[in-house]
Protein backbone atom coordinates (compact mmCIF):
# COMPACT_ATOMS: atom_id res chain seq x y z
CA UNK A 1 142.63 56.97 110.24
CA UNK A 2 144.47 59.80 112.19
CA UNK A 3 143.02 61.31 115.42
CA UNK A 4 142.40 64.50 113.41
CA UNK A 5 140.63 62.79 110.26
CA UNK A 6 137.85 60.91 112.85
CA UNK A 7 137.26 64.72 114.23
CA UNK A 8 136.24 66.18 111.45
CA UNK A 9 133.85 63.13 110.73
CA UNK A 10 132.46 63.64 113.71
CA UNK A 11 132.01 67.75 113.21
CA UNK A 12 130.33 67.16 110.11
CA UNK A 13 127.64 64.67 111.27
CA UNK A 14 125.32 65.99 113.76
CA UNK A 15 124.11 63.53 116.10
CA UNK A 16 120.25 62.01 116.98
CA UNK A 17 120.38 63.71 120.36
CA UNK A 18 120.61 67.10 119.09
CA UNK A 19 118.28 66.51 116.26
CA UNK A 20 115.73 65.51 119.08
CA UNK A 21 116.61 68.62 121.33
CA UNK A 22 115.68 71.12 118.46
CA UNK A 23 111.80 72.03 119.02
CA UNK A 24 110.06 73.60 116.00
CA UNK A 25 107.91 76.63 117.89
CA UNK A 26 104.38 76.28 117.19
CA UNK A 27 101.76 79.23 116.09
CA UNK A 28 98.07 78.99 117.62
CA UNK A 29 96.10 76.97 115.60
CA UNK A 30 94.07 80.68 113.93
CA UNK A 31 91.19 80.08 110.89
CA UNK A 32 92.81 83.02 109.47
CA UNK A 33 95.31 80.50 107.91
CA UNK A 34 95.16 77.92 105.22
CA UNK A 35 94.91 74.43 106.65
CA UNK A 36 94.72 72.11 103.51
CA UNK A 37 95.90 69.24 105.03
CA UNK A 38 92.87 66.79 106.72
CA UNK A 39 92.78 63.89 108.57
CA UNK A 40 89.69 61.29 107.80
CA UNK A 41 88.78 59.26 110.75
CA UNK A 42 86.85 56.31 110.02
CA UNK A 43 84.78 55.88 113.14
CA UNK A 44 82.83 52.27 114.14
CA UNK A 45 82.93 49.10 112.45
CA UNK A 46 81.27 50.45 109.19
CA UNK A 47 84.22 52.82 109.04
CA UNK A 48 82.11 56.15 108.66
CA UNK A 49 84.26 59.03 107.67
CA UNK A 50 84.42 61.98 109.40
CA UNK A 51 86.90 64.56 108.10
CA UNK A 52 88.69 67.41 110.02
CA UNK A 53 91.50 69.48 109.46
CA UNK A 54 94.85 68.32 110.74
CA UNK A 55 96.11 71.08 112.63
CA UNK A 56 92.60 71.87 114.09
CA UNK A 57 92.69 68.20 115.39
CA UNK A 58 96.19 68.20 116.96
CA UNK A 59 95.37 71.62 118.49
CA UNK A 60 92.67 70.16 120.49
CA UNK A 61 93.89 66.84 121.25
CA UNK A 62 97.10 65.88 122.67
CA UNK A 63 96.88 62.36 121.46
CA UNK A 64 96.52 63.58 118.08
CA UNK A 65 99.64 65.92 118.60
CA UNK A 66 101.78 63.26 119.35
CA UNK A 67 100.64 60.83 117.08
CA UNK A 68 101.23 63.11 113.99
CA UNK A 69 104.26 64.37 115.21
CA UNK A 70 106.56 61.59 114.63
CA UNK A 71 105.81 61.56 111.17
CA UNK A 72 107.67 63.53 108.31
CA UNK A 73 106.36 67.27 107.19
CA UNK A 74 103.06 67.09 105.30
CA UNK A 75 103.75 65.55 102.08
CA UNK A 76 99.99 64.40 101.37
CA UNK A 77 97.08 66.14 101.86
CA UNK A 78 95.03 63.46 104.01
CA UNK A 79 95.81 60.99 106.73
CA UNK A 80 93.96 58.51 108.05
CA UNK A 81 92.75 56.71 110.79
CA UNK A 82 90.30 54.57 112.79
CA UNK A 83 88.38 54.51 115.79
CA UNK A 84 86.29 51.11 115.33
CA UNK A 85 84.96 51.42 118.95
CA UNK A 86 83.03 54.74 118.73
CA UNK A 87 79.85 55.07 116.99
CA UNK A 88 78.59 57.94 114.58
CA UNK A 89 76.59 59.58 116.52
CA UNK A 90 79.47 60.04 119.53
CA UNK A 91 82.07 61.52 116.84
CA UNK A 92 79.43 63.49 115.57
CA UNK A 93 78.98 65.26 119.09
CA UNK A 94 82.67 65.38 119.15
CA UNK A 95 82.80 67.31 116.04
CA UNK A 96 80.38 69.55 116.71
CA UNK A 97 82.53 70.23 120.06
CA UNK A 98 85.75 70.70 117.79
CA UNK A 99 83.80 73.43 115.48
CA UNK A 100 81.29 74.76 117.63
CA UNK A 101 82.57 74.28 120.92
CA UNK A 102 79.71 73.21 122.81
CA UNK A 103 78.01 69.25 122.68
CA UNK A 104 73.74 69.97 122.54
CA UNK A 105 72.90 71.65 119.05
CA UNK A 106 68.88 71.89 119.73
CA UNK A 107 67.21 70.96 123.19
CA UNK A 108 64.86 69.65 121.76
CA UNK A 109 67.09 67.12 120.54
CA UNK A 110 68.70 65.99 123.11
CA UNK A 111 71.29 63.67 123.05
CA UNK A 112 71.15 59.93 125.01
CA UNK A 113 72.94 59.76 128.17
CA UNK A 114 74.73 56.67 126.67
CA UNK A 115 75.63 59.02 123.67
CA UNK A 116 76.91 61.89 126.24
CA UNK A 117 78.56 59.49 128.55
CA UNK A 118 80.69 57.45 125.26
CA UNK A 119 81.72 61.08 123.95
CA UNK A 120 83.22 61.77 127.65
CA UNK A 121 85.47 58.25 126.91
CA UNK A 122 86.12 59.55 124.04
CA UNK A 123 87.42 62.59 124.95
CA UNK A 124 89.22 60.73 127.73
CA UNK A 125 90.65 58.51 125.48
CA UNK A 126 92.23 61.04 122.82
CA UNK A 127 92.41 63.60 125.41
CA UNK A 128 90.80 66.22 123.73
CA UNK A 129 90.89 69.51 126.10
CA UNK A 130 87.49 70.56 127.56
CA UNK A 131 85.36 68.17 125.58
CA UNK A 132 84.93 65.67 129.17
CA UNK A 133 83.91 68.97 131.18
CA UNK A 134 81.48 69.77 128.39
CA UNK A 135 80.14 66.28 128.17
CA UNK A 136 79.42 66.47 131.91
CA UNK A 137 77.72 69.96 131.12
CA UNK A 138 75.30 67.96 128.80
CA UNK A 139 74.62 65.58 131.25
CA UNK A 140 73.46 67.97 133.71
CA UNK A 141 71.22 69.85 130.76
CA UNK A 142 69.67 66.60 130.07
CA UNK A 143 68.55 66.05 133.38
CA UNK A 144 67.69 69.58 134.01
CA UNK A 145 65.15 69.27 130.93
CA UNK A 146 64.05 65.47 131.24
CA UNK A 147 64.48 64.98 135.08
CA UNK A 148 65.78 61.82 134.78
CA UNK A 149 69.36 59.88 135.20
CA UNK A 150 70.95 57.34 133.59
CA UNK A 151 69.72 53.63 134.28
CA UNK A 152 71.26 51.39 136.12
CA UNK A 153 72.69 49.04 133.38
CA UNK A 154 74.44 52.19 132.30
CA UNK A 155 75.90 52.95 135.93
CA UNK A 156 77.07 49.72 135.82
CA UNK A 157 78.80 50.24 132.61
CA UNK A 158 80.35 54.05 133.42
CA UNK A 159 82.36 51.68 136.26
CA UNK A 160 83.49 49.50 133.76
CA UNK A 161 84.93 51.97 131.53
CA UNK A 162 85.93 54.69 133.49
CA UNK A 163 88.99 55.42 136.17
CA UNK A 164 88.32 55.45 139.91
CA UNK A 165 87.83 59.03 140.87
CA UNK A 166 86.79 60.43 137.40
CA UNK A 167 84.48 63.40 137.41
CA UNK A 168 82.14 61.25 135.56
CA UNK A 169 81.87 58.97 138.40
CA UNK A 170 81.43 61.80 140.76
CA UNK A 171 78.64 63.57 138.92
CA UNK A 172 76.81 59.76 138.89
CA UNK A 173 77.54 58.93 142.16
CA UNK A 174 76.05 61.92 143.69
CA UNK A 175 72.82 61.57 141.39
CA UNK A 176 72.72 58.10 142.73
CA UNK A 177 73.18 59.37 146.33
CA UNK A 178 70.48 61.81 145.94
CA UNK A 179 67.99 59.04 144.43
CA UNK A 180 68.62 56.66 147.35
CA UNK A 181 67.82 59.38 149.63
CA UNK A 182 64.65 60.35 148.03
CA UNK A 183 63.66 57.89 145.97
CA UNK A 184 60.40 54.82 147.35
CA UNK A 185 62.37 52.21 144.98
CA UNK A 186 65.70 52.46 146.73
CA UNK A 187 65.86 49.44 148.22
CA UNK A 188 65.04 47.59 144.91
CA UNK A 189 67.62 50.22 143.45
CA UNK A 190 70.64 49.17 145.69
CA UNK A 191 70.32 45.60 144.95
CA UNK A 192 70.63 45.92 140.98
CA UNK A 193 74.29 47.85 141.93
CA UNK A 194 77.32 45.84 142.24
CA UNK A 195 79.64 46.22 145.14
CA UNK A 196 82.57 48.56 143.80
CA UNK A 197 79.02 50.78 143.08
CA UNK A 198 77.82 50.41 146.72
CA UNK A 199 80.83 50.82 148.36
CA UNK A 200 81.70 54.49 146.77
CA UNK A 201 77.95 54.97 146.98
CA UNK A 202 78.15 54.65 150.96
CA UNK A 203 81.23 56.84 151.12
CA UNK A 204 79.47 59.68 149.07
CA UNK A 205 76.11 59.70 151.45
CA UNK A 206 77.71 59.36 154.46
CA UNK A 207 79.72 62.72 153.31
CA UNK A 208 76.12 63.67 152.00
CA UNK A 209 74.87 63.83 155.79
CA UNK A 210 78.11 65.81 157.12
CA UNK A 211 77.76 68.32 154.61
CA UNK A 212 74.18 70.37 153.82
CA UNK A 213 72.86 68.80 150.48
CA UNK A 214 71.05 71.47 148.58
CA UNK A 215 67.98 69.89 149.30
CA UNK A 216 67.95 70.06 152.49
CA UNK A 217 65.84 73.27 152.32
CA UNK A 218 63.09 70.91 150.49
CA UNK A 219 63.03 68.76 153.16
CA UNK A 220 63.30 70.92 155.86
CA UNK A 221 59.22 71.05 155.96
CA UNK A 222 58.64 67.70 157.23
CA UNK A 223 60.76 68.10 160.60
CA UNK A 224 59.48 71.94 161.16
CA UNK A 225 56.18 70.45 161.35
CA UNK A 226 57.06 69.89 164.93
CA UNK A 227 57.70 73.68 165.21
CA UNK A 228 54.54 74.64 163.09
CA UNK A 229 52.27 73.10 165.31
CA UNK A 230 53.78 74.78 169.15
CA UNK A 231 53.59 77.93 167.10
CA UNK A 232 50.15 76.95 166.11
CA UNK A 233 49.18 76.26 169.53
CA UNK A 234 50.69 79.03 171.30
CA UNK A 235 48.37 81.41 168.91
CA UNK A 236 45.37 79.45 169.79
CA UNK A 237 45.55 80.07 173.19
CA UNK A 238 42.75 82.74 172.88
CA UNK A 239 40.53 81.00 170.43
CA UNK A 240 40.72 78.36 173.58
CA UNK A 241 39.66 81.07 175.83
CA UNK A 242 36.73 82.21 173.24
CA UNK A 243 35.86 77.95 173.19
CA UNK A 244 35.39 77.77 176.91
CA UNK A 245 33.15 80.95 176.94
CA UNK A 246 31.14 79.43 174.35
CA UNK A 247 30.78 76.00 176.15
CA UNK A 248 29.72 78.07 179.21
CA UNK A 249 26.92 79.80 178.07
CA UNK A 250 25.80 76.72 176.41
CA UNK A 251 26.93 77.06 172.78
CA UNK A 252 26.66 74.02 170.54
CA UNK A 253 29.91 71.46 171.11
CA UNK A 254 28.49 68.47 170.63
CA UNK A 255 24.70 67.24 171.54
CA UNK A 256 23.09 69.17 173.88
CA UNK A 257 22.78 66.66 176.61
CA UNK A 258 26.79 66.41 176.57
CA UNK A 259 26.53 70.39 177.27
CA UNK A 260 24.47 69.64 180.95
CA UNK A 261 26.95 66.63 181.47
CA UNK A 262 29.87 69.69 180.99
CA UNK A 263 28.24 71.88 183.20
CA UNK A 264 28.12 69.59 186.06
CA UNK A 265 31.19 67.94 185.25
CA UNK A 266 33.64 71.46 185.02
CA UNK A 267 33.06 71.33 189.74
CA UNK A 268 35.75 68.09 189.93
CA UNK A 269 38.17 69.78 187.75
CA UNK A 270 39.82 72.50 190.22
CA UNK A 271 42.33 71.85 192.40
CA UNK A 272 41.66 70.20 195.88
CA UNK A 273 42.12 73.47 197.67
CA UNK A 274 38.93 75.07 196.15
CA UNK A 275 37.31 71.79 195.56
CA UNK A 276 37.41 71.68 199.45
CA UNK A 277 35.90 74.92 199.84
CA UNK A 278 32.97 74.74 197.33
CA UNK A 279 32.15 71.39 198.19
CA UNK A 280 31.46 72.79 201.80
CA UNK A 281 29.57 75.59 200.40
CA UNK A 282 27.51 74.12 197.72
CA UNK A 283 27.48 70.18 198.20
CA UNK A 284 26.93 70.23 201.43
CA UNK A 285 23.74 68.80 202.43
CA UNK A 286 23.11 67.89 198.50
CA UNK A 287 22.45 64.28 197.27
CA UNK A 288 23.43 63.26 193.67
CA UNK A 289 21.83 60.83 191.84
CA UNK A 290 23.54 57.91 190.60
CA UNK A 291 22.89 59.26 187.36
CA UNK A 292 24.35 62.29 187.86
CA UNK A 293 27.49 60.93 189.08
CA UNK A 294 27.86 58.46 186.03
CA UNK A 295 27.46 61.45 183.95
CA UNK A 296 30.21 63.24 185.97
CA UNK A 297 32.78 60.29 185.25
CA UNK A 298 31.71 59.69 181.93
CA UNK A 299 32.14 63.46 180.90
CA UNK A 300 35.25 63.68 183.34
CA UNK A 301 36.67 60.93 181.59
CA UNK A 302 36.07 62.13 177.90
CA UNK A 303 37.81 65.21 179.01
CA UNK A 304 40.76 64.00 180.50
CA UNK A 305 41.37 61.95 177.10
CA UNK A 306 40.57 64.86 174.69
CA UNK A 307 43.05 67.29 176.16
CA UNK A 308 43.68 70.14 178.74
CA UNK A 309 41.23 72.68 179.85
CA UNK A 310 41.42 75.44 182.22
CA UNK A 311 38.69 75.86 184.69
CA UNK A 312 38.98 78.83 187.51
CA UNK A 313 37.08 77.76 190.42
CA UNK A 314 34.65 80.61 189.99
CA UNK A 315 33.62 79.27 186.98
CA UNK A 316 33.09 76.27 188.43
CA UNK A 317 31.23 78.21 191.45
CA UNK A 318 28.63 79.82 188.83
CA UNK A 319 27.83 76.14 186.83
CA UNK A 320 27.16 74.58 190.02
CA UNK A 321 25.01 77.42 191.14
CA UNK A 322 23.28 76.85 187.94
C-alpha cells in the first residue's frame, strides 16, 4: 500500500485520544426537565430498593458521576446497583438529604447517633456534596435536644471507619475533650478508649487549655470565689464597726458571762505603747484574781483564733474603767 493510500486510512479513522478529549457540556441538573431514567439501589443484605432519578443522583454525587459515565447513552430506563453495607434506615436519611436537603424530618424523631454517624460514611464513601457537613449538623441537633454524645463503643468504632483528621473525628474529639474536663466518670471514661483515641484526645485538651473553651465563662464562678469573698469583706468593714459597738455596750454575742470575759479581756489587746501607759494608770496598785486572769487568756485566746479585731486604746481605757 502506497504512502498516500495509508493517509487517507488514517484521515478517515479518528483516533481513541480524540474521542476521549471531546467533553459533552453538561446542563444543571433543573426539575423543570424530564428525568425518566432511575437508578434502583438495593441497600443492605436484604437488598431494599430505594429508587432515585439518575441524573439527580450523579448531580449530587461524584462517585455516581463517574460510575455512570463510562457507560453508553441511556438505552434503558433503570440501572442498578448495591450497597450491601448500609442499612435502610441510613439511605433513607440520605434520600431525604437528596430531595429535601436537610437529614432530621421531625425532632421529635430523632435519628440515632449510629444512624447519623453511618450516613456521614456514606456520604464519604460516594462522595455526595454537603450530605457529611449536614450529618455533622444532625449530630450537633441531637445533642442540643438530648444532651447526650455518642457512647464509647461507638467512638471506638468512628476511629475504625473514618480517616485521621476527618471533621467527624474533630466534632467527637472535642465532645470527648469537653466530657473529660467536666465529667466525675472521667477516669473510668479514659480507660474504656484505646490509645490512637487517647493520644488525639491529649493533643485536643492540651490545645483546649491554650485557647478559651466556651465554657470557660461557666466555670469562671468557682475561681472568682476568691474575689467574691475580699469584695465581701472589704464591704463588711462597717458592719464590723457596728459588731464591736454592740459587743461594747453589752449586746448578746454569745452567753453573757463570755460578754464580762470580753470586757476585761479587750485591755491586753493594744499595742505595748498604750498598754504601758494604762497599765500605769489603771493597774497600778490593782490585784487580779487568778480567776480573772484565766478568764483573760481563755477569752484572749478564743479571740486570737476567731479572727482580727480592732481595739483603740480608749476603748480599752473605758472597759477597764468599767
Amino acid at each position: 500500500m502506497s504512502e498516500t493510500q495509508n493517509e487517507e486510512v488514517r484521515a478517515s479513522v479518528p483516533t481513541e485520544t480524540k474521542v476521549e478529549d471531546v467533553k459533552i457540556e453538561k446542563k444543571p441538573f433543573s426539575w423543570l426537565e424530564p428525568h425518566p431514567t432511575f437508578v434502583i439501589i438495593l441497600v443492605g443484605p436484604d437488598e431494599t430498593p430505594f429508587g432515585i432519578q439518575k441524573d439527580l443522583l450523579c448531580s449530587r454525587s461524584e462517585f455516581y458521576e463517574k460510575h455512570f459515565s463510562g457507560t453508553t447513552p441511556d438505552d434503558k430506563i433503570e440501572h442498578i446497583v448495591k450497597l450491601p453495607e448500609t442499612t435502610k434506615e441510613i439511605f433513607g436519611l440520605a434520600q431525604h438529604f437528596l430531595y429535601m436537603d436537610k437529614v432530621i424530618a421531625d425532632e421529635a424523631n430523632l435519628p440515632s447517633y449510629e444512624a447519623l454517624v453511618g450516613l456521614w460514611k456514606l456520604g464519604h464513601k460516594i462522595n455526595i456534596k454537603g450530605l457529611c457537613d449536614k450529618a455533622l449538623t444532625a449530630m450537633i441537633d441531637c445533642r442540643r435536644i438530648t444532651e447526650s454524645i455518642p457512647a464509647t463503643p461507638l467512638l471506638i468504632q468512628v476511629w475504625k471507619d473514618t480517616p485521621e483528621g476527618s471533621s467527624i473525628r474533630k466534632l467527637l474529639l472535642s465532645w470527648t475533650a469537653e466530657y473529660m474536663r467536666f465529667s466525675d466518670a472521667r477516669a473510668e471514661f479514659a480507660k474504656s478508649l484505646p490509645q490512637e483515641v487517647l493520644s488525639e484526645l491529649v493533643v485536643a485538651m492540651s490545645s483546649f487549655d491554650t485557647v478559651p473553651a466556651p465554657e470557660a465563662s461557666a466555670t469562671s464562678a468557682v475561681p472568682s470565689a476568691t474575689p467574691r469573698k475580699n469584695v465581701h469583706y472589704l464591704e463588711d468593714e462597717p458592719e464590723n464597726d457596728a459588731k464591736r459597738s454592740r459587743r461594747a455596750s453589752g449586746g448578746p454575742v454569745s452567753a453573757p458571762a463570755s460578754v464580762d470575759r470580753s470586757i476585761k479581756a479587750r485591755g491586753s489587746l493594744p499595742k505595748p505603747a498604750p498598754r504601758r501607759k494604762t497599765g500605769a494608770g489603771y493597774t497600778e496598785g490593782r490585784d487580779f484574781t487568778t480567776s480573772q486572769k484565766l478568764d483573760f487568756c481563755s477569752d484572749l485566746l478564743t479571740r486570737m483564733l476567731s479572727g482580727p479585731g480592732k481595739f483603740t486604746s480608749d476603748a480599752s481605757e473605758a472597759e477597764y474603767n468599767h
